[in-house]
C-alpha atoms as a PDB file:
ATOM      1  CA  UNK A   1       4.446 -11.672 -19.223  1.00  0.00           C
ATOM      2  CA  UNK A   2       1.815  -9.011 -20.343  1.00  0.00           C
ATOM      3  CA  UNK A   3       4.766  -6.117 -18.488  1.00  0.00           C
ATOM      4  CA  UNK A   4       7.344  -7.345 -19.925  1.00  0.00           C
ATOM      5  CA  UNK A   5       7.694  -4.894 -22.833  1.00  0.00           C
ATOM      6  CA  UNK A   6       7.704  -1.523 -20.015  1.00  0.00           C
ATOM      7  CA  UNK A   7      10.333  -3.468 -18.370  1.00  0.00           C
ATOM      8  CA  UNK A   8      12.312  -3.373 -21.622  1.00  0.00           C
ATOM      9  CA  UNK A   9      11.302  -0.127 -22.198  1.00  0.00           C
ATOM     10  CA  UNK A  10      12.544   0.827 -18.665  1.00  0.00           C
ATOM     11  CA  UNK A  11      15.609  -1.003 -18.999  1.00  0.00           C
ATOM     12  CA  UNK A  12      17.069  -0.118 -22.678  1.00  0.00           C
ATOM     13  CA  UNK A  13      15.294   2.376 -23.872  1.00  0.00           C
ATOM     14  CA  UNK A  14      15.379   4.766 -20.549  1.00  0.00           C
ATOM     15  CA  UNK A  15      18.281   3.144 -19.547  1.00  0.00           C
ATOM     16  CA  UNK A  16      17.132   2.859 -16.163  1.00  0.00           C
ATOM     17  CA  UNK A  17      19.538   1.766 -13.725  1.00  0.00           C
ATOM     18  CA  UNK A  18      17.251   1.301 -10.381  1.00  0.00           C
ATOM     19  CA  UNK A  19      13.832  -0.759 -11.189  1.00  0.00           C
ATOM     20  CA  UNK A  20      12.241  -2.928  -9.342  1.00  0.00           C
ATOM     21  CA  UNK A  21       8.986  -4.870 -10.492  1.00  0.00           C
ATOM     22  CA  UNK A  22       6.663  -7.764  -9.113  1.00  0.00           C
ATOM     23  CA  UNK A  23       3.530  -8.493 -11.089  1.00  0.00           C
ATOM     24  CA  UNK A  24       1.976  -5.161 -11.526  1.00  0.00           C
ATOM     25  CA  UNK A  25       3.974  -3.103  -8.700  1.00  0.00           C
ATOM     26  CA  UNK A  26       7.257  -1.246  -9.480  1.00  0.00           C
ATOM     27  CA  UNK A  27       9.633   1.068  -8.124  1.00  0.00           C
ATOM     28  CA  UNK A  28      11.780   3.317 -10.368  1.00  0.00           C
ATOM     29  CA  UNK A  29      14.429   4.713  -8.554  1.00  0.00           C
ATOM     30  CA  UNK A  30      16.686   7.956  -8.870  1.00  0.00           C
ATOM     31  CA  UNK A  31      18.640  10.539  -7.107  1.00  0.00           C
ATOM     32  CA  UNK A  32      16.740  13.580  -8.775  1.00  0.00           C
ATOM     33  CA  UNK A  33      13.314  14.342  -8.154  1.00  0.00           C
ATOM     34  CA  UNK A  34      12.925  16.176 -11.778  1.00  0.00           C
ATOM     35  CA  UNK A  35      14.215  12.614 -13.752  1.00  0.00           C
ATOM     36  CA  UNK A  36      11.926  10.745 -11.763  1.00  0.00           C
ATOM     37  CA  UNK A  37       8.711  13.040 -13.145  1.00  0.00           C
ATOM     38  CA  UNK A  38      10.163  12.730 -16.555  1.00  0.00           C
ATOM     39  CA  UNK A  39      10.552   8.761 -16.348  1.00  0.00           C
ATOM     40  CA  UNK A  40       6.508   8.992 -14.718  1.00  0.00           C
ATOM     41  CA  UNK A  41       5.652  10.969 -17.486  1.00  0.00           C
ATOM     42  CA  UNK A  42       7.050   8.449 -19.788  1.00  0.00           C
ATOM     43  CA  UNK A  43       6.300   5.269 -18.687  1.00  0.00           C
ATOM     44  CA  UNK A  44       2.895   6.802 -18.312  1.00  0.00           C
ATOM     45  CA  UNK A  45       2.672   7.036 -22.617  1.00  0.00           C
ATOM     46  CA  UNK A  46       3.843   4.099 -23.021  1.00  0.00           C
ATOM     47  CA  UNK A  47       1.684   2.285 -20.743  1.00  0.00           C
ATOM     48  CA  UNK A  48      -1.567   3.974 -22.844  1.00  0.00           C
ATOM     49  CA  UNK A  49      -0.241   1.737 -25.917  1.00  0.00           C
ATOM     50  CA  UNK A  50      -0.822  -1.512 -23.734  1.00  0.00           C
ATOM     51  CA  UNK A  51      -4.088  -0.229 -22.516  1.00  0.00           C
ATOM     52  CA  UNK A  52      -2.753   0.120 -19.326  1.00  0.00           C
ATOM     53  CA  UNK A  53      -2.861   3.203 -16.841  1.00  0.00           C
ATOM     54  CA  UNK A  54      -0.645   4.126 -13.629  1.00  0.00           C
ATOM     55  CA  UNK A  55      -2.865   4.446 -10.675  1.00  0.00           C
ATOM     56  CA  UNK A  56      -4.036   7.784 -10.242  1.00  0.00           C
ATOM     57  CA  UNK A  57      -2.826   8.331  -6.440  1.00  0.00           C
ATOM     58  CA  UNK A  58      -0.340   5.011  -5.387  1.00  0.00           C
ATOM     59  CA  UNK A  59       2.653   6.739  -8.113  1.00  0.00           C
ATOM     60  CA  UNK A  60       3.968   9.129  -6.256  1.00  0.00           C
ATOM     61  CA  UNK A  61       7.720  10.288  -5.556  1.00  0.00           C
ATOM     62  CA  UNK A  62       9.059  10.762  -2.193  1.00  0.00           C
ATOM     63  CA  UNK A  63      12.858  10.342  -0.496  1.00  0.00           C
ATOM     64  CA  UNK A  64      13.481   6.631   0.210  1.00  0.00           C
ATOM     65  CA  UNK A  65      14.274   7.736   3.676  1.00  0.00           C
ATOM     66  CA  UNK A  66      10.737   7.549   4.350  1.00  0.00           C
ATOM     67  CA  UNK A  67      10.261   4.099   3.485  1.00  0.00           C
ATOM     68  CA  UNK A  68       8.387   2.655   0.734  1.00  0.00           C
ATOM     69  CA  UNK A  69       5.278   0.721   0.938  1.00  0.00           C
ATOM     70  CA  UNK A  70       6.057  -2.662  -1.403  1.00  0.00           C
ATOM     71  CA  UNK A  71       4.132  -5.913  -1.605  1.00  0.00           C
ATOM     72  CA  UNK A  72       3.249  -5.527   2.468  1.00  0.00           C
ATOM     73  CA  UNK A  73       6.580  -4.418   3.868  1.00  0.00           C
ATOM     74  CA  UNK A  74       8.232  -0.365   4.462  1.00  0.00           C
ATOM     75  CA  UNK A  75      11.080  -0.760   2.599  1.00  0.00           C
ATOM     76  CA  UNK A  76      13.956   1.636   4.387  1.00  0.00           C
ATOM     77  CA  UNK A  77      17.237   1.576   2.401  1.00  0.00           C
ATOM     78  CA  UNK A  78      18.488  -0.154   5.518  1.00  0.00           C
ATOM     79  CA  UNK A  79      15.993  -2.425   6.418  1.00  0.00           C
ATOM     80  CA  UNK A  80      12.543  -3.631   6.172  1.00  0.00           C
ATOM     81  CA  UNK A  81       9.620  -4.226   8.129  1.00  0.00           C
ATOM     82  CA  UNK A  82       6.604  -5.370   8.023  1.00  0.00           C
ATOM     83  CA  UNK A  83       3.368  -2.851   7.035  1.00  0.00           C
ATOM     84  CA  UNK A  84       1.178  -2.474  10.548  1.00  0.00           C
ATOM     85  CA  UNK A  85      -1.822  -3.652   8.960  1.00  0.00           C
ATOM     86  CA  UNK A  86      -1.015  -7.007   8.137  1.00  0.00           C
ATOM     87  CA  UNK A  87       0.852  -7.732  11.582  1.00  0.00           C
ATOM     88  CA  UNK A  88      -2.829  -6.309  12.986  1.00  0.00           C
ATOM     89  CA  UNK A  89      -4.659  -8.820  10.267  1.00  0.00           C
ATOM     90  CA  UNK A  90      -2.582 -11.858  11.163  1.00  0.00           C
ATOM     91  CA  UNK A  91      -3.375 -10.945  15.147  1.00  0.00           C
ATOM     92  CA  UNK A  92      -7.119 -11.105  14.303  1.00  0.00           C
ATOM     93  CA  UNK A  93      -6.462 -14.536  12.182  1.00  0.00           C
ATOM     94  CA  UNK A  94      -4.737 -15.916  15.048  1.00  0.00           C
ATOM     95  CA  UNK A  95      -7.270 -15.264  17.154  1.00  0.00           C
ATOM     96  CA  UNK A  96     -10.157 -17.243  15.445  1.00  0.00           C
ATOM     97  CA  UNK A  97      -7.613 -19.631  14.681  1.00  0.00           C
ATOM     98  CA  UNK A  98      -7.589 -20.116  18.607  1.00  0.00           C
ATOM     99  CA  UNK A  99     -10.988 -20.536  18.832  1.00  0.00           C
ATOM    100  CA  UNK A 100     -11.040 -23.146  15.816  1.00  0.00           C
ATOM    101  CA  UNK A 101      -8.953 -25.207  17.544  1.00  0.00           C
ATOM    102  CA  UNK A 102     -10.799 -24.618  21.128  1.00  0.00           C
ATOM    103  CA  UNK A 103     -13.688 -26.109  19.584  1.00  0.00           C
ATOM    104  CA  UNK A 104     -12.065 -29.100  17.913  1.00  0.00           C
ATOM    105  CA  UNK A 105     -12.951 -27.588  14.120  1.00  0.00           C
ATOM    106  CA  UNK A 106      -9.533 -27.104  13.162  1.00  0.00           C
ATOM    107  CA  UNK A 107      -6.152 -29.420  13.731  1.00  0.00           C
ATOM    108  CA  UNK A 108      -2.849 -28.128  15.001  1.00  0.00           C
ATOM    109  CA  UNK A 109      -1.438 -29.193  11.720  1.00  0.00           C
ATOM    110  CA  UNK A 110      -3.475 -26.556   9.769  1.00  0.00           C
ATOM    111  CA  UNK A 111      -3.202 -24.317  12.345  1.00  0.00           C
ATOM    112  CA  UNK A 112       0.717 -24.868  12.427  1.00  0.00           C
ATOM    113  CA  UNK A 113       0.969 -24.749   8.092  1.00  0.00           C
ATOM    114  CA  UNK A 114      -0.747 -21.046   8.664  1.00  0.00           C
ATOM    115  CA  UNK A 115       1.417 -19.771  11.276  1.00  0.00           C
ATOM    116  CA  UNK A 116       4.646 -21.145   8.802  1.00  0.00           C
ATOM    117  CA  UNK A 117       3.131 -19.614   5.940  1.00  0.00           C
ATOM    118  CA  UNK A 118       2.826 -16.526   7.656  1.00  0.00           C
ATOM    119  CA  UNK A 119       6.330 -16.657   9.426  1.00  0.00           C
ATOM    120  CA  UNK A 120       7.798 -16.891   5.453  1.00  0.00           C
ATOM    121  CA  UNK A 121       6.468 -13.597   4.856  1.00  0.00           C
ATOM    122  CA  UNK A 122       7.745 -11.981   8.219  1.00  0.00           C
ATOM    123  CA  UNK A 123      10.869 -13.234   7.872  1.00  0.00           C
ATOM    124  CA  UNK A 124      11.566 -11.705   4.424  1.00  0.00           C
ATOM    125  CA  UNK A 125      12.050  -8.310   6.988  1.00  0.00           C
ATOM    126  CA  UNK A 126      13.887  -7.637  10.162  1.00  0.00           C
ATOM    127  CA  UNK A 127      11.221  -9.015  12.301  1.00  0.00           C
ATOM    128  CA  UNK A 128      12.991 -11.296  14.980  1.00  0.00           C
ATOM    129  CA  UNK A 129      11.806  -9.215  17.921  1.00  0.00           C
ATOM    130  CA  UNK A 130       8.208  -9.105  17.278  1.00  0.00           C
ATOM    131  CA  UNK A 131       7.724 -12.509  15.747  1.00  0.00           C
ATOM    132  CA  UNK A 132       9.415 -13.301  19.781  1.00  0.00           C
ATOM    133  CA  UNK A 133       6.738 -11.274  21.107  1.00  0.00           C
ATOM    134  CA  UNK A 134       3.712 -12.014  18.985  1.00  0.00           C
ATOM    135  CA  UNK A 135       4.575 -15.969  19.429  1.00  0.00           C
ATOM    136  CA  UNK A 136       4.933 -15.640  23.267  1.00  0.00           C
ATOM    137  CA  UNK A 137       1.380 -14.387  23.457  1.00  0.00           C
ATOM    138  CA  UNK A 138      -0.345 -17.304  21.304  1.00  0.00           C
ATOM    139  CA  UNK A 139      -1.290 -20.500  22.968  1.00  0.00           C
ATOM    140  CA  UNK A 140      -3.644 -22.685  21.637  1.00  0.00           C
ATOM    141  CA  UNK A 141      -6.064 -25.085  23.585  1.00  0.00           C
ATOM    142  CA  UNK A 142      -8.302 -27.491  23.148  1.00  0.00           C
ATOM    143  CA  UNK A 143     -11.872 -26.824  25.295  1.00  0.00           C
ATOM    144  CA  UNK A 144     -12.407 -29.341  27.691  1.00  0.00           C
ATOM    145  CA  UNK A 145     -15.930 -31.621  27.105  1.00  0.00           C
ATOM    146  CA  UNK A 146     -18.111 -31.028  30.480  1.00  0.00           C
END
């Protein structure tokens, strides 16, 4: 709600045909390089009468052909995929999730509503083959009382 006057100003007054925001993250995209440091430069002003500033080193431009880094995915104009890190983070999650439910402090149930919640996000990008892979590695076993 507080954004939604720059994404009218985007929109109608810049007349900005390729925009994409999610809470405070937005793309503004272009097929010249000098537009896009004009558009920077103005969304930049009026973003000072809000109170608001762009982040001094995540607004950069770059060819889309490189991917874009966007609420935890690479965005390719082709595809997506997920960002390294939080395929690594979920790994380590998984792991003391394991270990949870080894020693009876966690039920599959949880354990089964994280790996869903998870499998949501993944599945928002072309992931097939490594949620296959990742999945054929987990198992999950209860320790056996001695």
């Amino acid at each position: 709600m507080y954004l939604d006057p720059l994404d009218h100003f985007v929109k109608e007054r810049l007349r900005i045909k390729g925009y994409v925001r999610y809470v405070d993250d937005f793309l503004v995209f272009s097929d010249d390089k000098r537009h896009l440091g004009e558009v920077r430069a103005q969304i930049r002003d009026f973003l000072v009468r809000l109170r608001l500033r762009l982040h001094p080193t995540k607004n950069v431009v770059f060819p889309v052909r490189e991917g874009i880094r966007f609420l935890g995915y690479r965005v390719f104009p082709t595809h997506r995929l997920l960002v390294k890190e939080n395929v690594w983070r979920f790994c380590r999650r998984v792991r003391h999730m394991q270990q949870d439910y080894a020693d009876w402090r966690v039920s599959f149930a949880t354990i089964y509503q994280r790996l869903m919640s998870w499998i949501g996000h993944a599945r928002q990008a072309n992931t097939y083959r490594l949620r296959c892979h990742l999945f054929d590695r987990f198992r999950f076993q209860r320790a056996t009382a001695e």
